[in-house]
Protein backbone atom coordinates (compact mmCIF):
# COMPACT_ATOMS: atom_id res chain seq x y z
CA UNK A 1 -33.37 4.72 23.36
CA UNK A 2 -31.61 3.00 25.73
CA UNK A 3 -30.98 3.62 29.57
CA UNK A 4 -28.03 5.51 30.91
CA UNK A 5 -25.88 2.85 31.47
CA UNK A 6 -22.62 4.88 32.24
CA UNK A 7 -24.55 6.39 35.18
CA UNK A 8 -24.92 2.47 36.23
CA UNK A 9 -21.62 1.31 39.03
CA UNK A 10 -19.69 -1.16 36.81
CA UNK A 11 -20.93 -4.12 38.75
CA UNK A 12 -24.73 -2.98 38.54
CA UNK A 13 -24.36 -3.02 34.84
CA UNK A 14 -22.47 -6.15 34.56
CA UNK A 15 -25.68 -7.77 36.82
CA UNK A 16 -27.72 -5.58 34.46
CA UNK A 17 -26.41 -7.03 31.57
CA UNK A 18 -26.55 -10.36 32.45
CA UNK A 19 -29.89 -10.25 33.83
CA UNK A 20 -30.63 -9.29 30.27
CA UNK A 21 -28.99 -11.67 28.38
CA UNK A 22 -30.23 -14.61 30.39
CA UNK A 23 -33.80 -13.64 29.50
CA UNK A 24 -33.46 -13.29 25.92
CA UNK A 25 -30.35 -14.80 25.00
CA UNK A 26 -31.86 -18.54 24.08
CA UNK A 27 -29.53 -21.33 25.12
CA UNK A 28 -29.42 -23.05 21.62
CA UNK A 29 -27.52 -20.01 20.50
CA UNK A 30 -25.14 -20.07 23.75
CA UNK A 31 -21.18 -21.26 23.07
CA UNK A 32 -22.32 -22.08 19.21
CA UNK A 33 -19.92 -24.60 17.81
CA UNK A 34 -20.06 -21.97 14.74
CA UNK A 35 -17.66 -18.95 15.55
CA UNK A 36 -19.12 -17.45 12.72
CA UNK A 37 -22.56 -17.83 12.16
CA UNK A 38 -25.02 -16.41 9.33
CA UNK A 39 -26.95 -13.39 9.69
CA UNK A 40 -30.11 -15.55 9.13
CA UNK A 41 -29.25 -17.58 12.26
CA UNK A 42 -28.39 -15.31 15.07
CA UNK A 43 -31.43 -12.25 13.48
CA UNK A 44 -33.48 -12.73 16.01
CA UNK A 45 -30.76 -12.03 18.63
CA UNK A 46 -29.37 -9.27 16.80
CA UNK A 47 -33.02 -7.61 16.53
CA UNK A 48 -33.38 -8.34 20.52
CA UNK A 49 -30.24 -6.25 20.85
CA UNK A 50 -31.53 -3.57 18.94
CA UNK A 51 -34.89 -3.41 19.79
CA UNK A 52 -32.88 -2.79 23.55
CA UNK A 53 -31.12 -0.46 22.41
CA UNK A 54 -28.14 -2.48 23.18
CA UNK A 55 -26.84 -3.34 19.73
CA UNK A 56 -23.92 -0.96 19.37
CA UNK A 57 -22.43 -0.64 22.49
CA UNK A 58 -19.66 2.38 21.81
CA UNK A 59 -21.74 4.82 18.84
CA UNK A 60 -23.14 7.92 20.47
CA UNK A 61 -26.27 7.45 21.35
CA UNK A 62 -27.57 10.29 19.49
CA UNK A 63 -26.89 7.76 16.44
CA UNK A 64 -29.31 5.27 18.12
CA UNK A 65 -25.59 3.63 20.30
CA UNK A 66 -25.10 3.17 23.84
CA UNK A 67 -22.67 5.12 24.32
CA UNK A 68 -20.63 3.15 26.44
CA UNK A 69 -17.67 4.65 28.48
CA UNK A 70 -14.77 2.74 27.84
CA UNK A 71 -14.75 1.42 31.03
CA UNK A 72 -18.75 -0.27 30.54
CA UNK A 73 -17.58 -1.46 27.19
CA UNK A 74 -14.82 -3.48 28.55
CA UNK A 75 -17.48 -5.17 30.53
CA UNK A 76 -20.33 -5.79 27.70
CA UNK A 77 -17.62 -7.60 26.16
CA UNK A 78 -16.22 -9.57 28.97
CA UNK A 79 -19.91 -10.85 30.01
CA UNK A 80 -20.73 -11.35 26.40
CA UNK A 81 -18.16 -13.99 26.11
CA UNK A 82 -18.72 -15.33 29.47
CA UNK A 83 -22.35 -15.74 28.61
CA UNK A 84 -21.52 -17.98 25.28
CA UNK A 85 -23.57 -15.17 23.21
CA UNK A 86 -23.01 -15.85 19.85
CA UNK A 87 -21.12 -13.96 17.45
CA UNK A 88 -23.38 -11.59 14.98
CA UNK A 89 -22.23 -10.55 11.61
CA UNK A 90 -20.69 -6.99 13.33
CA UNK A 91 -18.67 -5.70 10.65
CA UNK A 92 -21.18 -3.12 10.60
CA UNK A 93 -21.72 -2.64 14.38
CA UNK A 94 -17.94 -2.62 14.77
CA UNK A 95 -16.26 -0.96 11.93
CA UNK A 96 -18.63 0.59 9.39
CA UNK A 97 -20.17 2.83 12.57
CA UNK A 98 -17.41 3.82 13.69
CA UNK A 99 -15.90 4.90 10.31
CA UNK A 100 -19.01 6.91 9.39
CA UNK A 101 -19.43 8.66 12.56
CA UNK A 102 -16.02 9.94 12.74
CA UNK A 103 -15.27 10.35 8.72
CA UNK A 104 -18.78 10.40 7.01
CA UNK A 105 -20.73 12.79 5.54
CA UNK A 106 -24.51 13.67 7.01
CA UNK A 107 -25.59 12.17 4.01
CA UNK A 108 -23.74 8.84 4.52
CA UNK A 109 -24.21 8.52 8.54
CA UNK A 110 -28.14 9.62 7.76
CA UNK A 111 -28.73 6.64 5.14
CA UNK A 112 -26.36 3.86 6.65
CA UNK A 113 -26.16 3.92 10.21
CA UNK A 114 -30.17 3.34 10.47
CA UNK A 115 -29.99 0.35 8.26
CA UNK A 116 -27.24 -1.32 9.91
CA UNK A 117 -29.27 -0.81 12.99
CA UNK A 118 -32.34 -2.42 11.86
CA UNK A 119 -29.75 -5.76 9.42
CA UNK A 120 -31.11 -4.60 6.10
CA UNK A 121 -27.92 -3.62 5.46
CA UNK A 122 -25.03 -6.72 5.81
CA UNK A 123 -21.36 -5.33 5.76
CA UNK A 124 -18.13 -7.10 5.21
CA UNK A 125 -14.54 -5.66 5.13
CA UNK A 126 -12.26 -6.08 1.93
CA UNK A 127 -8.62 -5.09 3.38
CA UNK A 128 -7.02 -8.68 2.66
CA UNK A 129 -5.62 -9.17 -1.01
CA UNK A 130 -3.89 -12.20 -1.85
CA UNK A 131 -0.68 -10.39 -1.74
CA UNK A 132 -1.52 -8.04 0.75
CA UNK A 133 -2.53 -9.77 3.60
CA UNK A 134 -0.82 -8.48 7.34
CA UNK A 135 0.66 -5.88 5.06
CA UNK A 136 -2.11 -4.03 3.92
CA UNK A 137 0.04 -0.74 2.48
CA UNK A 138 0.84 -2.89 -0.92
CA UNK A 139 -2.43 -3.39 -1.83
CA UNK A 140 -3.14 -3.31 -5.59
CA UNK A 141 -7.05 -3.52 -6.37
CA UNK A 142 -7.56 -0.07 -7.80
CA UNK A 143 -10.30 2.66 -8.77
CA UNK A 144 -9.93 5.35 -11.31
CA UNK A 145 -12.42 8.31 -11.54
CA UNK A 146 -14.37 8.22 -14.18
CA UNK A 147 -16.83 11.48 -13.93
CA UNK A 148 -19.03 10.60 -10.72
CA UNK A 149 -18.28 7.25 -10.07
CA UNK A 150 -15.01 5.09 -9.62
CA UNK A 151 -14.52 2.05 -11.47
CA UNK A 152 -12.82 -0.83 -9.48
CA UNK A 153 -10.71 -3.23 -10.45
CA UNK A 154 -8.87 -6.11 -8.35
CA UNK A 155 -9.53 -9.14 -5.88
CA UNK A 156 -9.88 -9.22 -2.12
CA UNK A 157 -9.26 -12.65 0.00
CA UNK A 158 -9.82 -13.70 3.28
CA UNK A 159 -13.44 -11.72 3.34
CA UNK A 160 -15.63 -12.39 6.54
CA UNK A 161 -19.18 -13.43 5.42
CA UNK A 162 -19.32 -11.39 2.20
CA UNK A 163 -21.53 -13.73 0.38
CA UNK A 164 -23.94 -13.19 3.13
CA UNK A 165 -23.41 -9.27 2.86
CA UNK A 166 -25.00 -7.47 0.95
CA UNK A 167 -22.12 -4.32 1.58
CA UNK A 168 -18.37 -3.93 1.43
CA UNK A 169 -16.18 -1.01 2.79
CA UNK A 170 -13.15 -1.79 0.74
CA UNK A 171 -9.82 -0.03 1.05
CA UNK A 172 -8.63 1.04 -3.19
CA UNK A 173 -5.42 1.99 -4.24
CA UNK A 174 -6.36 5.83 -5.86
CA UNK A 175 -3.03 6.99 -6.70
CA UNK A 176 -0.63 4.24 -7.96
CA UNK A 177 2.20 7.31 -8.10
CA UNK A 178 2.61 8.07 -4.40
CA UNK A 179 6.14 7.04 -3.23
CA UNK A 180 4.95 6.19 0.33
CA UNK A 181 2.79 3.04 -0.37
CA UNK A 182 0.85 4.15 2.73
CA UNK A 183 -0.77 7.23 0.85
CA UNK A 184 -2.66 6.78 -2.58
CA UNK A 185 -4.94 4.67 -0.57
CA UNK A 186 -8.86 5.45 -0.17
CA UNK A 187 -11.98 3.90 1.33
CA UNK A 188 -15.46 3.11 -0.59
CA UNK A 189 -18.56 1.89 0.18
CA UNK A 190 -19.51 -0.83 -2.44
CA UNK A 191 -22.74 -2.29 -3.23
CA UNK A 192 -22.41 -6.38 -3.31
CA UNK A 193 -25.20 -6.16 -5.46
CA UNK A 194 -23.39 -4.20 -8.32
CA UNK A 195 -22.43 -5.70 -11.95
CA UNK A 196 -18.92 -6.84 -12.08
CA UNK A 197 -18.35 -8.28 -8.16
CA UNK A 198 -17.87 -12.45 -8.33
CA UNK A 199 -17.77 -13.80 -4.87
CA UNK A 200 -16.30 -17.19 -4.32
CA UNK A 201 -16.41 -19.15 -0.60
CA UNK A 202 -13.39 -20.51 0.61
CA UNK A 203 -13.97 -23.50 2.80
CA UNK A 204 -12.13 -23.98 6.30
CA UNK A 205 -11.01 -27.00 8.13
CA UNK A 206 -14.02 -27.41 9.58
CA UNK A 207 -15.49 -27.60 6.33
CA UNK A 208 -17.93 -24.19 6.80
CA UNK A 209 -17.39 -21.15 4.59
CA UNK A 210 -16.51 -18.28 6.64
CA UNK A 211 -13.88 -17.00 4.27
CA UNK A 212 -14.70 -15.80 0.92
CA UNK A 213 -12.58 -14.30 -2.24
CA UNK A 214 -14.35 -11.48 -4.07
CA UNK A 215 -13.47 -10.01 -7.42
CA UNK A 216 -14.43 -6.87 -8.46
CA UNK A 217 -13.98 -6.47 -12.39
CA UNK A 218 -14.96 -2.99 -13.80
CA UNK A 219 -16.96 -2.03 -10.92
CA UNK A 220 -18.62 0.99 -10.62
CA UNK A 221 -19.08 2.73 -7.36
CA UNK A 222 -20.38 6.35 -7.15
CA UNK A 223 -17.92 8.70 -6.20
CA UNK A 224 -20.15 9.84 -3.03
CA UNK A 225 -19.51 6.84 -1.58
CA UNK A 226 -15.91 7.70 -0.75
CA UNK A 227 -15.27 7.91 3.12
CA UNK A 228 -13.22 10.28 4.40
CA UNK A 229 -10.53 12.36 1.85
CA UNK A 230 -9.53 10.74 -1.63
CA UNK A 231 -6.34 9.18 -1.25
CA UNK A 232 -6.12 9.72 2.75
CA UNK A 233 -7.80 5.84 3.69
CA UNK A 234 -4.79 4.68 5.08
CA UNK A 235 -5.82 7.17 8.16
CA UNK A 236 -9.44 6.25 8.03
CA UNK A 237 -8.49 1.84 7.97
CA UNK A 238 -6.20 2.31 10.95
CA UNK A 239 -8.45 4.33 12.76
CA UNK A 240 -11.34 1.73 12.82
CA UNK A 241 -9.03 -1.17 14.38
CA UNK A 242 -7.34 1.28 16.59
CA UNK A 243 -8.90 -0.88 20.15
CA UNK A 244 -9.58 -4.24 17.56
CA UNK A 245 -6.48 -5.89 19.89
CA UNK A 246 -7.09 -5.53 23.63
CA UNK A 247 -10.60 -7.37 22.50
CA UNK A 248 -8.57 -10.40 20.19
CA UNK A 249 -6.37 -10.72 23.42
CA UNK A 250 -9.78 -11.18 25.89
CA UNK A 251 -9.40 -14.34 27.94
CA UNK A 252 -12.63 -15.55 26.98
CA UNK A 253 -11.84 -18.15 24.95
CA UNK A 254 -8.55 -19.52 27.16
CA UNK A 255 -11.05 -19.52 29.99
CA UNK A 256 -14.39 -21.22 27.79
CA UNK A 257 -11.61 -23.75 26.27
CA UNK A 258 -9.87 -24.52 29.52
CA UNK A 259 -13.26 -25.08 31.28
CA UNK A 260 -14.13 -27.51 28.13
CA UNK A 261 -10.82 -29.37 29.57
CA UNK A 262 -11.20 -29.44 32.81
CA UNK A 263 -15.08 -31.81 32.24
CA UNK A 264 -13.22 -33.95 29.81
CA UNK A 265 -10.31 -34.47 31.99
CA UNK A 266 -12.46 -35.57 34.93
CA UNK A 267 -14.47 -37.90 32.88
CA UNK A 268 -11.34 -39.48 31.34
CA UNK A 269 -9.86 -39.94 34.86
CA UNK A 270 -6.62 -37.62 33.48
CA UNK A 271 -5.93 -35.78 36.92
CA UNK A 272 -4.86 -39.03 38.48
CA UNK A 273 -1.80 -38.59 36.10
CA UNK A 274 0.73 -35.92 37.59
CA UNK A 275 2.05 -35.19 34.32
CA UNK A 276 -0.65 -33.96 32.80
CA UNK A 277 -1.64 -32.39 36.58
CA UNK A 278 1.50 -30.59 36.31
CA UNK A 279 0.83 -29.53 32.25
CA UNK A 280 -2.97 -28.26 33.59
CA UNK A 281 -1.72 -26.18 36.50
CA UNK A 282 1.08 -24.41 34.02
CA UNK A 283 -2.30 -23.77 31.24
CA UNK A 284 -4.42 -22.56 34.47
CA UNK A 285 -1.93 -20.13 35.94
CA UNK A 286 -1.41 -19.04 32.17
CA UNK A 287 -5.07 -18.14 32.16
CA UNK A 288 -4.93 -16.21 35.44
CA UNK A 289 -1.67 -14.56 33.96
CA UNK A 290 -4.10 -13.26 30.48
CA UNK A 291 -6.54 -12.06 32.66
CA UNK A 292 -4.28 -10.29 34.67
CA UNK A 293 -2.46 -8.97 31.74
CA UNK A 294 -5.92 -8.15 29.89
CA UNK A 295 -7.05 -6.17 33.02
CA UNK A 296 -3.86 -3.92 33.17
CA UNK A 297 -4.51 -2.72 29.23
CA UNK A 298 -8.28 -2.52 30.16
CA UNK A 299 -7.34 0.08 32.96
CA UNK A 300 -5.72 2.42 30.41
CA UNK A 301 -8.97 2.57 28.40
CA UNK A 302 -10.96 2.87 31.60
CA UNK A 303 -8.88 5.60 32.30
CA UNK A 304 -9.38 7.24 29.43
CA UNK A 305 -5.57 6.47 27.57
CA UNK A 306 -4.29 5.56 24.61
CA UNK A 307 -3.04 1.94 24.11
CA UNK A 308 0.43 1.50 22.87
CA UNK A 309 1.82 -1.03 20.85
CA UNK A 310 2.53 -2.67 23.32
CA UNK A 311 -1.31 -3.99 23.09
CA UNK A 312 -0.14 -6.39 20.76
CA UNK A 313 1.61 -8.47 23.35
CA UNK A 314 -1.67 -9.50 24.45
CA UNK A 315 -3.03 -11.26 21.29
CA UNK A 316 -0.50 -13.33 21.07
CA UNK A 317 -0.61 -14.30 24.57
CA UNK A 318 -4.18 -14.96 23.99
CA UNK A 319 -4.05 -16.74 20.98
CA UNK A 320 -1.23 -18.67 21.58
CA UNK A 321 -2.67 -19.98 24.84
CA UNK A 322 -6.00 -20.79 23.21
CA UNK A 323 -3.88 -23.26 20.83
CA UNK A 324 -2.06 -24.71 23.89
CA UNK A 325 -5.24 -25.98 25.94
CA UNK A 326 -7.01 -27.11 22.77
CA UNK A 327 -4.13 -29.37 22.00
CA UNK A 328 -4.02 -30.57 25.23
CA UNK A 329 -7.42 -32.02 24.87
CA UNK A 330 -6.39 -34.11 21.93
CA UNK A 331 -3.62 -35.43 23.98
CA UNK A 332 -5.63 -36.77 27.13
CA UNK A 333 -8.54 -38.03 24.37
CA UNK A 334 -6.09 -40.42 22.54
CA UNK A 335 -7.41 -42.46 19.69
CA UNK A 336 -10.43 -40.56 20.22
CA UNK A 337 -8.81 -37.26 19.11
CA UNK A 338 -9.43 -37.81 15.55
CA UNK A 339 -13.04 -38.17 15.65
CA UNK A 340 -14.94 -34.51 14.59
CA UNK A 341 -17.76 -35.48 16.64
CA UNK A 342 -18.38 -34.47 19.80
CA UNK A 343 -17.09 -36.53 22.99
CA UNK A 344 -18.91 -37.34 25.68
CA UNK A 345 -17.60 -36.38 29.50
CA UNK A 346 -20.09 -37.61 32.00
CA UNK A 347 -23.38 -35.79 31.11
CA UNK A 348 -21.82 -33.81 28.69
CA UNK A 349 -20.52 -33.38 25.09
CA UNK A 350 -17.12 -31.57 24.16
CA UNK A 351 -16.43 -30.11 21.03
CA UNK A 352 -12.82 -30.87 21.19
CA UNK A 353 -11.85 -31.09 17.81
CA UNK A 354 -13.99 -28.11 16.99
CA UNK A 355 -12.36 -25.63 19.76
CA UNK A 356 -8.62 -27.40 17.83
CA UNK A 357 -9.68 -26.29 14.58
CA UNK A 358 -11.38 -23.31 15.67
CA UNK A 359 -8.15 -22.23 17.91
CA UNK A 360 -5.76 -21.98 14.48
CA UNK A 361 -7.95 -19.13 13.22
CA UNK A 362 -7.48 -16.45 15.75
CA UNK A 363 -3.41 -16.58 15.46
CA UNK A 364 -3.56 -15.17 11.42
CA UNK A 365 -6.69 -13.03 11.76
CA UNK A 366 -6.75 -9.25 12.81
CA UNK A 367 -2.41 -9.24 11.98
CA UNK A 368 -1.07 -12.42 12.37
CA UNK A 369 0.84 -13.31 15.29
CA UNK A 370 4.07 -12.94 13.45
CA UNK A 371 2.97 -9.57 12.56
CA UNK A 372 2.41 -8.50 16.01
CA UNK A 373 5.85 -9.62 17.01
CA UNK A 374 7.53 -7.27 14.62
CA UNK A 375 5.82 -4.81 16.14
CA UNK A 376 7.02 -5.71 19.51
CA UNK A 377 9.99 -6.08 18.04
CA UNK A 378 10.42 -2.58 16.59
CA UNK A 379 7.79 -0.32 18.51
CA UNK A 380 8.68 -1.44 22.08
CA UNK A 381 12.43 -3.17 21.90
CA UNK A 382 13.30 -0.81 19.78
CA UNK A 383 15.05 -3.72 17.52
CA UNK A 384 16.33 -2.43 13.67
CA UNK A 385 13.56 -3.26 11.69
């Protein structure tokens, strides 16, 4: 069980944390070129972190959480990134927790929560279809009672990691009759391992497989693995990404990619050149504008409020600004810019072309940019939709 760390000031558990993470954290695994790395590679970390007690930072702790305050868990993500800790597979940590505890049945939390706990159970999410990406409400795969199971039908796209899963929580169209597309939806837990499911990797720029397609043909899932009320998942899906935002709009990556800049800009002799002097200072005070930004939405959760939509402001700042700094390292590397290997900067290597490629990701994923302007658009202008 892990210590009370709400009872902690804020900065005794950010030293706290740290202090931690130094000590077990082990530096090949800090700022991984990888964004996404395999369960196999980052187990021993995620084992550490449970084994702490410090694995799931906001489930109750009565379901083996920490329990984090929103105010603490604004900070264990802030120092994570800070820290370079790598990325584990957290679909389960993040999303399948959360779900359960607030829609699952004793049965469900009692047999999944432990096992995401320990990794013997691997989740992905299947939300994306290929023609229901950002807009998730026209989703077609589909499953049709039949006596105590539902079979499944359909294909899902974009899906983190599944063929290193080993679960799926997939949203199902239940009622193809409803007139608002919204309802008719549900949520099921599906077995990877069942007859019927074909999963395909897709490979990225880089040339890794983060992305996968999986088809589900005839599948049959047993009807007690249905979260929450038959045909009421649109409720449940929202409810899991409800905070998924303010964390996509974190300035950890502006600030890790802008450092990155700053060592290859001094090696490369670029700040004797006052236009791209004048092009840093712009990215920097952009940086100190996220944070500030950031920090404003993180004082509503700290204070125990509701985020607006508003909220969604702040991703595309963040992602936006990520793309800007990464392309400004290709500019002041040159020729060089097209090499995927790493370039050297004094004692040091940059992954510039990996932070490039890696930077085009975070615009589309978790509502794409364009997405979150409509939103703006109609939720906070008030603009005719």
């Amino acid at each position: 069980m892990a210590e009370d760390c709400n009872a902690l000031s804020d900065e005794a558990f950010r030293q706290l944390f740290r202090d931690w993470v130094q000590a077990n954290c082990p530096p090949r695994l800090r700022n991984m070129r990888k964004q996404r790395p395999l369960f196999s590679e980052v187990a021993d970390w995620y084992r550490a972190l449970a084994a702490k007690g410090w694995l799931a930072p906001t489930w109750p702790k009565e379901h083996g959480g920490m329990g984090l305050t929103p105010a603490k868990h604004i900070i264990y993500v802030e120092e994570w990134g800070r820290l370079g800790c790598p990325r584990i597979p957290d679909h389960g940590i993040g999303l399948v927790g959360p779900l359960l505890i607030q829609y699952g049945t004793p049965e469900q939390k009692a047999h999944y929560l432990p096992r995401i706990l320990s990794g013997e159970d691997v989740w992905c999410q299947g939300y994306s279809e290929p023609n229901a990406g950002s807009d998730l409400a026209s989703l077609r795969t589909a499953a049709v009672r039949e006596g105590d199971v539902f079979v499944v039908n359909g294909q899902k796209i974009w899906t983190t990691l599944a063929h290193c899963a080993n679960w799926m929580f997939v949203l199902v169209r239940t009622d193809r009759t409803a007139k608002v597309r919204q309802n008719g939806i549900s949520v099921l837990l599906l077995d990877l391992k069942s007859a019927g499911v074909r999963i395909r990797p897709i490979a990225n720029l880089r040339g890794e497989t983060d992305f996968c397609e999986v088809f589900l043909d005839d599948v049959r899932v047993p009807a007690e693995n249905l979260v929450g009320e038959l045909d009421r998942g649109w409720t449940v899906a929202k409810s899991v990404l409800g905070h998924e935002r303010i964390f996509l709009g974190a300035p950890t990556r502006p600030e890790y990619a802008l450092g990155r800049l700053e060592r290859l800009a001094e090696a490369r002799g670029a700040f004797a050149d006052r236009a791209f002097v004048s092009r840093y200072a712009r990215l920097r005070l952009d940086v100190y504008d996220l944070a500030s930004a950031f920090e404003r939405f993180a004082n509503v959760l700290r204070r125990g409020g509701e985020l607006g939509a508003d909220v969604s402001m702040l991703k595309i700042l963040a992602t936006e600004l990520y793309q800007r700094i990464t392309e400004e390292m290709l500019t002041i590397t040159g020729e060089e810019a097209r090499f995927a290997d790493d370039l050297e900067a004094g004692n040091e290597q940059i992954d510039a072309m990996n932070l490039f490629l890696d930077s085009r990701a975070p615009a589309i994923f978790g509502g794409a940019n364009e997405i979150q302007k409509n939103i703006l658009a109609k939720a906070v202008l008030g603009l005719p939709g």
